[in-house]
Protein backbone atom coordinates (compact mmCIF):
# COMPACT_ATOMS: atom_id res chain seq x y z
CA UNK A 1 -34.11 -150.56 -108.08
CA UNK A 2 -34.00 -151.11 -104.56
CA UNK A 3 -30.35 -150.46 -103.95
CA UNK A 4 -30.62 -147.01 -105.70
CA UNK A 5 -34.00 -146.24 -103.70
CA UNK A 6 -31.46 -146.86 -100.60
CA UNK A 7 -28.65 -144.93 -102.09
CA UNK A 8 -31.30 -141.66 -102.83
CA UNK A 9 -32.87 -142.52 -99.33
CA UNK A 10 -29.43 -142.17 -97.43
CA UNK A 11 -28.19 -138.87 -99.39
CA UNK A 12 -32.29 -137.42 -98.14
CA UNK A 13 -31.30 -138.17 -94.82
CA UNK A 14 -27.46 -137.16 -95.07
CA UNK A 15 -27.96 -134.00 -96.69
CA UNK A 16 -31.21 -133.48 -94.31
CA UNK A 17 -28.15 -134.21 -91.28
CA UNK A 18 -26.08 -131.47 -92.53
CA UNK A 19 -28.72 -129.02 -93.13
CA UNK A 20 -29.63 -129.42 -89.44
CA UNK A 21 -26.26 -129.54 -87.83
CA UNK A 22 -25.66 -125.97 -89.97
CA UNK A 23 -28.87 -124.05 -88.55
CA UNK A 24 -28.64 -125.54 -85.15
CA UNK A 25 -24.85 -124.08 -85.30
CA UNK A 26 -23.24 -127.29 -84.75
CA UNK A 27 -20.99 -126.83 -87.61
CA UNK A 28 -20.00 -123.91 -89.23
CA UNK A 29 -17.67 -123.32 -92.72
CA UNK A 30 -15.23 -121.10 -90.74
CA UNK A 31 -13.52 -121.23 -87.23
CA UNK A 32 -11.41 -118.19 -86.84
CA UNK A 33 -8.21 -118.42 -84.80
CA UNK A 34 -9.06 -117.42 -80.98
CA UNK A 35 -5.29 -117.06 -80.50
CA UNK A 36 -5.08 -114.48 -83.67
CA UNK A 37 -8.76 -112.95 -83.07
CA UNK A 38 -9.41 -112.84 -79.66
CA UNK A 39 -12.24 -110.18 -79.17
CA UNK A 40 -15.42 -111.37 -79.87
CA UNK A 41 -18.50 -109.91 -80.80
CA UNK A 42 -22.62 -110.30 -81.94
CA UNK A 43 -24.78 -108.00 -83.55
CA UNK A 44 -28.47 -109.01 -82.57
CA UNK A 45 -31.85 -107.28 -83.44
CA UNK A 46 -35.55 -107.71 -82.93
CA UNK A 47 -35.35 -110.92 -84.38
CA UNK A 48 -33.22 -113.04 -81.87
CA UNK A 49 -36.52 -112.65 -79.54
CA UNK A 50 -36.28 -111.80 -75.55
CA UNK A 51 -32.49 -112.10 -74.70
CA UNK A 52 -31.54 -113.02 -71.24
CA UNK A 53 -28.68 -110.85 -70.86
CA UNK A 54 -27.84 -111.94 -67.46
CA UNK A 55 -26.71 -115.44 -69.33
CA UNK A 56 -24.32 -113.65 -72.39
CA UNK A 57 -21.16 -114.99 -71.08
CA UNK A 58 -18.73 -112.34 -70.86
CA UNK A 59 -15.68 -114.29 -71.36
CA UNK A 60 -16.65 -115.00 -74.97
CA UNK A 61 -18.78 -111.76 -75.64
CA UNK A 62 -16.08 -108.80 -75.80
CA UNK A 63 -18.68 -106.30 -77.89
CA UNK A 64 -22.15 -105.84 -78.63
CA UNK A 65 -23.72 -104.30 -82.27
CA UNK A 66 -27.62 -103.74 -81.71
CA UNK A 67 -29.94 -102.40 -85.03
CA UNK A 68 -31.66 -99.71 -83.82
CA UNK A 69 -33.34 -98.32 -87.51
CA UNK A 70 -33.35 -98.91 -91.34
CA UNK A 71 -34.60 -96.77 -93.95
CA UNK A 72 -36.56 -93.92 -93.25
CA UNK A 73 -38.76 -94.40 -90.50
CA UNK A 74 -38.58 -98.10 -89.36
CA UNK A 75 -37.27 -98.29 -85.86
CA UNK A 76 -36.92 -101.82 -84.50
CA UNK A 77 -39.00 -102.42 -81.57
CA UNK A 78 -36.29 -104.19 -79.46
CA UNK A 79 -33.50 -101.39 -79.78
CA UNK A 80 -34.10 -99.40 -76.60
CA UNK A 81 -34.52 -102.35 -74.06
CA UNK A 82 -31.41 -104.59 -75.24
CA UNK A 83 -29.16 -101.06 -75.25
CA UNK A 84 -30.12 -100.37 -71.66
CA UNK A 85 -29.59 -104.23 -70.74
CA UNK A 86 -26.23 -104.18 -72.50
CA UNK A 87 -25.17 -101.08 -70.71
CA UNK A 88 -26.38 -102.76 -67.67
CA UNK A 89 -23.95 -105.47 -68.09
CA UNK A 90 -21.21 -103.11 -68.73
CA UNK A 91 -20.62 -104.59 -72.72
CA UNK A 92 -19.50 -102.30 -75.22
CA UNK A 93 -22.16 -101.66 -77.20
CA UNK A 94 -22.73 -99.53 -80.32
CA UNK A 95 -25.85 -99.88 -82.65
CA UNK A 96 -26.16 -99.99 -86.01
CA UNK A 97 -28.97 -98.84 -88.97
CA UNK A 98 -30.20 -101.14 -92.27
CA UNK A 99 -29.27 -99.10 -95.07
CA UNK A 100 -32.34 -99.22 -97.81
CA UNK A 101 -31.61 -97.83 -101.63
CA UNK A 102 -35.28 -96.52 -101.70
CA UNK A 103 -35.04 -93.30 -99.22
CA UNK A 104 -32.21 -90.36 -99.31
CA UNK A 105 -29.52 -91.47 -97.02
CA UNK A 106 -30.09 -87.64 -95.30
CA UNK A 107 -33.38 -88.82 -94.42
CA UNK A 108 -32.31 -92.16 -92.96
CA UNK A 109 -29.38 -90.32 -90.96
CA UNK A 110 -32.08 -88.44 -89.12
CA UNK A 111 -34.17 -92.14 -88.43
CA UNK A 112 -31.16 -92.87 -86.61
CA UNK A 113 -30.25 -89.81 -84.58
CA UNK A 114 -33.65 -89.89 -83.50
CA UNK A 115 -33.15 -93.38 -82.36
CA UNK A 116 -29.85 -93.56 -81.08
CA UNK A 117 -29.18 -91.55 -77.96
CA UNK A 118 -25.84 -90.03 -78.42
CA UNK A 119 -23.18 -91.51 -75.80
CA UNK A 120 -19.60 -90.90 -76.02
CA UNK A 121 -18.88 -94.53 -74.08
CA UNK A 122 -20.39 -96.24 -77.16
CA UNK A 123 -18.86 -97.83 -80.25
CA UNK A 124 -18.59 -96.08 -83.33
CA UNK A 125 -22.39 -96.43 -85.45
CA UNK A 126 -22.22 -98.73 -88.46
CA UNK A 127 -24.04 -98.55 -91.53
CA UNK A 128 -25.15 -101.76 -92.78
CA UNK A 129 -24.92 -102.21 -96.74
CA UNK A 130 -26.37 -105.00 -98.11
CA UNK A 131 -28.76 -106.43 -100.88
CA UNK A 132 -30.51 -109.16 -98.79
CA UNK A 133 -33.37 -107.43 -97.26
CA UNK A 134 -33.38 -104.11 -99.32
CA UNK A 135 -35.92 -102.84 -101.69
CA UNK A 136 -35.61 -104.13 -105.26
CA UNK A 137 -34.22 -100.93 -106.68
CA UNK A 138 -30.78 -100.84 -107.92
CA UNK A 139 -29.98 -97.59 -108.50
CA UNK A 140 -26.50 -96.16 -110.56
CA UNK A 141 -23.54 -95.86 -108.47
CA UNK A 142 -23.11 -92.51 -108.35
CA UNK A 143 -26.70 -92.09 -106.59
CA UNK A 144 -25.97 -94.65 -103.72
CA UNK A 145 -22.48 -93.33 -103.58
CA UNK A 146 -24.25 -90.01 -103.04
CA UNK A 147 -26.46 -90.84 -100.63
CA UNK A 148 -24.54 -93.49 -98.31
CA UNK A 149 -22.02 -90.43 -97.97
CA UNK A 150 -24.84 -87.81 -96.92
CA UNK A 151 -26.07 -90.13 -94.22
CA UNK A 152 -22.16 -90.71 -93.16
CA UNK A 153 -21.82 -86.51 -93.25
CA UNK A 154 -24.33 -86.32 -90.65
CA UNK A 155 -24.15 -89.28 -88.46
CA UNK A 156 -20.41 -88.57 -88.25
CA UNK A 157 -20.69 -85.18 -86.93
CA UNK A 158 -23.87 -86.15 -84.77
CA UNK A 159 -21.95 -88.02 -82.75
CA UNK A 160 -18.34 -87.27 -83.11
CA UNK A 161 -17.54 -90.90 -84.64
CA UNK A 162 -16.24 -92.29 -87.92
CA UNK A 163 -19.03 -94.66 -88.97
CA UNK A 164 -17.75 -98.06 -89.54
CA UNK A 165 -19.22 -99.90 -92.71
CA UNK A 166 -20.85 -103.49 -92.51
CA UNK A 167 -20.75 -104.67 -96.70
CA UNK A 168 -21.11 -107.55 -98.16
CA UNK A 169 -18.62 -108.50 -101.14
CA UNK A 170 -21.58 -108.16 -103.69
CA UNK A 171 -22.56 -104.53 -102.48
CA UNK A 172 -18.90 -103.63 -102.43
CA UNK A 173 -18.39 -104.60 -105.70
CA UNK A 174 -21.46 -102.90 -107.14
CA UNK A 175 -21.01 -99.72 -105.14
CA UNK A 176 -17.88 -98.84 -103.86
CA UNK A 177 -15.70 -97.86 -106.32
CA UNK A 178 -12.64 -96.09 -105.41
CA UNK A 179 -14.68 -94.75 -102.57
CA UNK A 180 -15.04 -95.47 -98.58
CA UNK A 181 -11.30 -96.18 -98.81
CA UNK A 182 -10.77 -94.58 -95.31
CA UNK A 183 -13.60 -96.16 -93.94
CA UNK A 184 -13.36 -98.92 -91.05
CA UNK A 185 -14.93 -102.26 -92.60
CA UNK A 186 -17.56 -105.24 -91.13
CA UNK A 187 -17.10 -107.83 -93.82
CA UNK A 188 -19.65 -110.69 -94.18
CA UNK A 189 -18.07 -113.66 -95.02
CA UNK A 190 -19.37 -116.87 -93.66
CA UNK A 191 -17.31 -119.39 -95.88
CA UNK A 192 -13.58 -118.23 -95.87
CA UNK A 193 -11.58 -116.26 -94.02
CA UNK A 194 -12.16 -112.63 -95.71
CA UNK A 195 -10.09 -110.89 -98.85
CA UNK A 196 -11.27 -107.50 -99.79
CA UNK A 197 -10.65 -105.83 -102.63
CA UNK A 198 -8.36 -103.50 -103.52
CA UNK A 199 -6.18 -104.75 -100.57
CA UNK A 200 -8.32 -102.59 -98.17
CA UNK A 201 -8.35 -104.36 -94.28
CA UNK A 202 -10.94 -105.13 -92.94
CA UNK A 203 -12.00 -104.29 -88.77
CA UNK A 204 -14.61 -106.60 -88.08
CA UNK A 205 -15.53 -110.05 -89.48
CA UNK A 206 -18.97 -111.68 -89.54
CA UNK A 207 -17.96 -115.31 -89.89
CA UNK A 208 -20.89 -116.94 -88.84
CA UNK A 209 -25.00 -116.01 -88.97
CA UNK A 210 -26.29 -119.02 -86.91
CA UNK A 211 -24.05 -119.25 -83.88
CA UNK A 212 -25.58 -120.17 -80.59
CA UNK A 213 -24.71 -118.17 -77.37
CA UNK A 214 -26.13 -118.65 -73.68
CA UNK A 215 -28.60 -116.51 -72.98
CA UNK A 216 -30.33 -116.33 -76.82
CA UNK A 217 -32.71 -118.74 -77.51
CA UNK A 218 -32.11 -118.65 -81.60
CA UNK A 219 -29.22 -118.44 -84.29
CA UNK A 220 -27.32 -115.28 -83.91
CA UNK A 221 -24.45 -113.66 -86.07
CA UNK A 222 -20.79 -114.03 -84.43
CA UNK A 223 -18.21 -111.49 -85.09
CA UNK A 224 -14.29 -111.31 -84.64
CA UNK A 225 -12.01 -108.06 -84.58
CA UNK A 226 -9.41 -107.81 -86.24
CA UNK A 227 -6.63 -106.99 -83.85
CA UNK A 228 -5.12 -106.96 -80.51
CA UNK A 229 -6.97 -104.92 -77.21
CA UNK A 230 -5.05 -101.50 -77.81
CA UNK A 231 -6.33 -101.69 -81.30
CA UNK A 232 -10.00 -102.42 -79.62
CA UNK A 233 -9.71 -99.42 -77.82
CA UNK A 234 -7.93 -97.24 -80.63
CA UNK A 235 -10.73 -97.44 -83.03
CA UNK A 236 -13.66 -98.53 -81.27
CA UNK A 237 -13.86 -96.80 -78.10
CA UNK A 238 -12.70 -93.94 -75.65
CA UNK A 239 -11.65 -95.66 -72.91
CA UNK A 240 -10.39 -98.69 -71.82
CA UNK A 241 -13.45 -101.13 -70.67
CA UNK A 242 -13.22 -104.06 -68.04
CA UNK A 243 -13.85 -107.50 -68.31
CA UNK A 244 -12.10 -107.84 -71.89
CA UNK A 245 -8.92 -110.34 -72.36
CA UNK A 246 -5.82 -109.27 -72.07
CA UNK A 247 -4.50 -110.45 -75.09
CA UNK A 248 -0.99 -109.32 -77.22
């Protein structure tokens, strides 16, 4: 009895190790190739707190994704002040808006026009699709399908960029269909390197939601792109920016 009290005592504390060492960001599932991904991004919101931009080292932080709305009216409090201190640091930056199924995506277009100053130095908007988070309505596809590509309509030609889609594989699979084809995608996949369906690429890959970085006190979400710094500057931006490594 008091050999297997030891044996369930010892898992506790192992599996309570492991838990730690993964929300502390000590270990993660994935470590993408720095040789084969070398431009690295976060995408940070109200929640990662007061961030010390002066700290972000530059040298590991190639691009910056900020949420600036979600649904129809929610605007999050921290948008403005980490933009400007972005800018300030000369990151490219682009924000992004929480998609919700419970408003018309015309609607939430206009939450984030209203929000989002219009720049032509900043990355391309993204539209976040996800369940985690969302209201608990699940509407048919053709609805969302509807109404992800009336706030894409506007945004689009609001600021002269093709929004990029952030998805997860769930919300792809339920919603998609043979659509967004053409559309850039920000895949979330924190436990393998990423496979999307019907063989479409992916731009942008969230590998890891409780990385650490200098200058933010809690977990934050780390982000690769895929390809070289011409391709950087091909799809995300106008022109080319400083500071970023010079990689093949």
């Amino acid at each position: 009895m008091k050999k297997f009290c030891l044996i369930i005592l010892l898992s506790s504390i192992t599996a309570i190790g492991i838990y730690k060492a993964l929300d502390s960001g000590i270990i993660w599932f994935v470590y993408p190739s720095e040789e084969k991904y070398p431009l690295r991004g976060i995408d940070i919101s109200n929640h990662q707190g007061k961030i010390d931009w002066n700290k972000i080292p530059k040298d590991t932080v190639h691009f910056v994704y900020i949420k600036a709305s979600e649904g129809g009216d929610f605007k999050d409090k921290s948008f403005a002040l980490n933009l400007h201190a972005a800018k300030k640091r000369n990151f490219p930056v682009g924000a992004y808006h929480f998609f919700t199924l419970c408003k018309p995506g015309s609607e939430q277009a206009q939450n984030f026009i209203h929000t989002v100053p219009k720049d032509n130095d900043s990355l391309p908007p993204v539209l976040d699709l996800e369940y985690t988070g969302n209201c608990g309505n699940r509407p048919p596809l053709s609805n969302v399908q509807k109404e992800i590509k009336d706030f894409l309509s506007i945004v689009d030609a609001y600021y002269g960029k093709k929004t990029i889609l952030y998805a997860t594989y769930e919300f792809i699979d339920a919603y998609f269909g043979n659509e967004f084809s053409d559309r850039n995608i920000w895949i979330r996949d924190i436990y393998k390197n990423p496979n999307l369906f019907s063989g479409i690429p992916w731009t942008i890959w969230q590998y890891n939601c409780r990385g650490r970085v200098p200058g933010i006190t809690g977990p934050v979400d780390l982000n690769v792109f895929n390809g070289n710094l011409n391709t950087f500057h091909e799809i995300m931006i106008n022109t080319a920016p400083t500071g970023m490594p010079q990689h093949p």
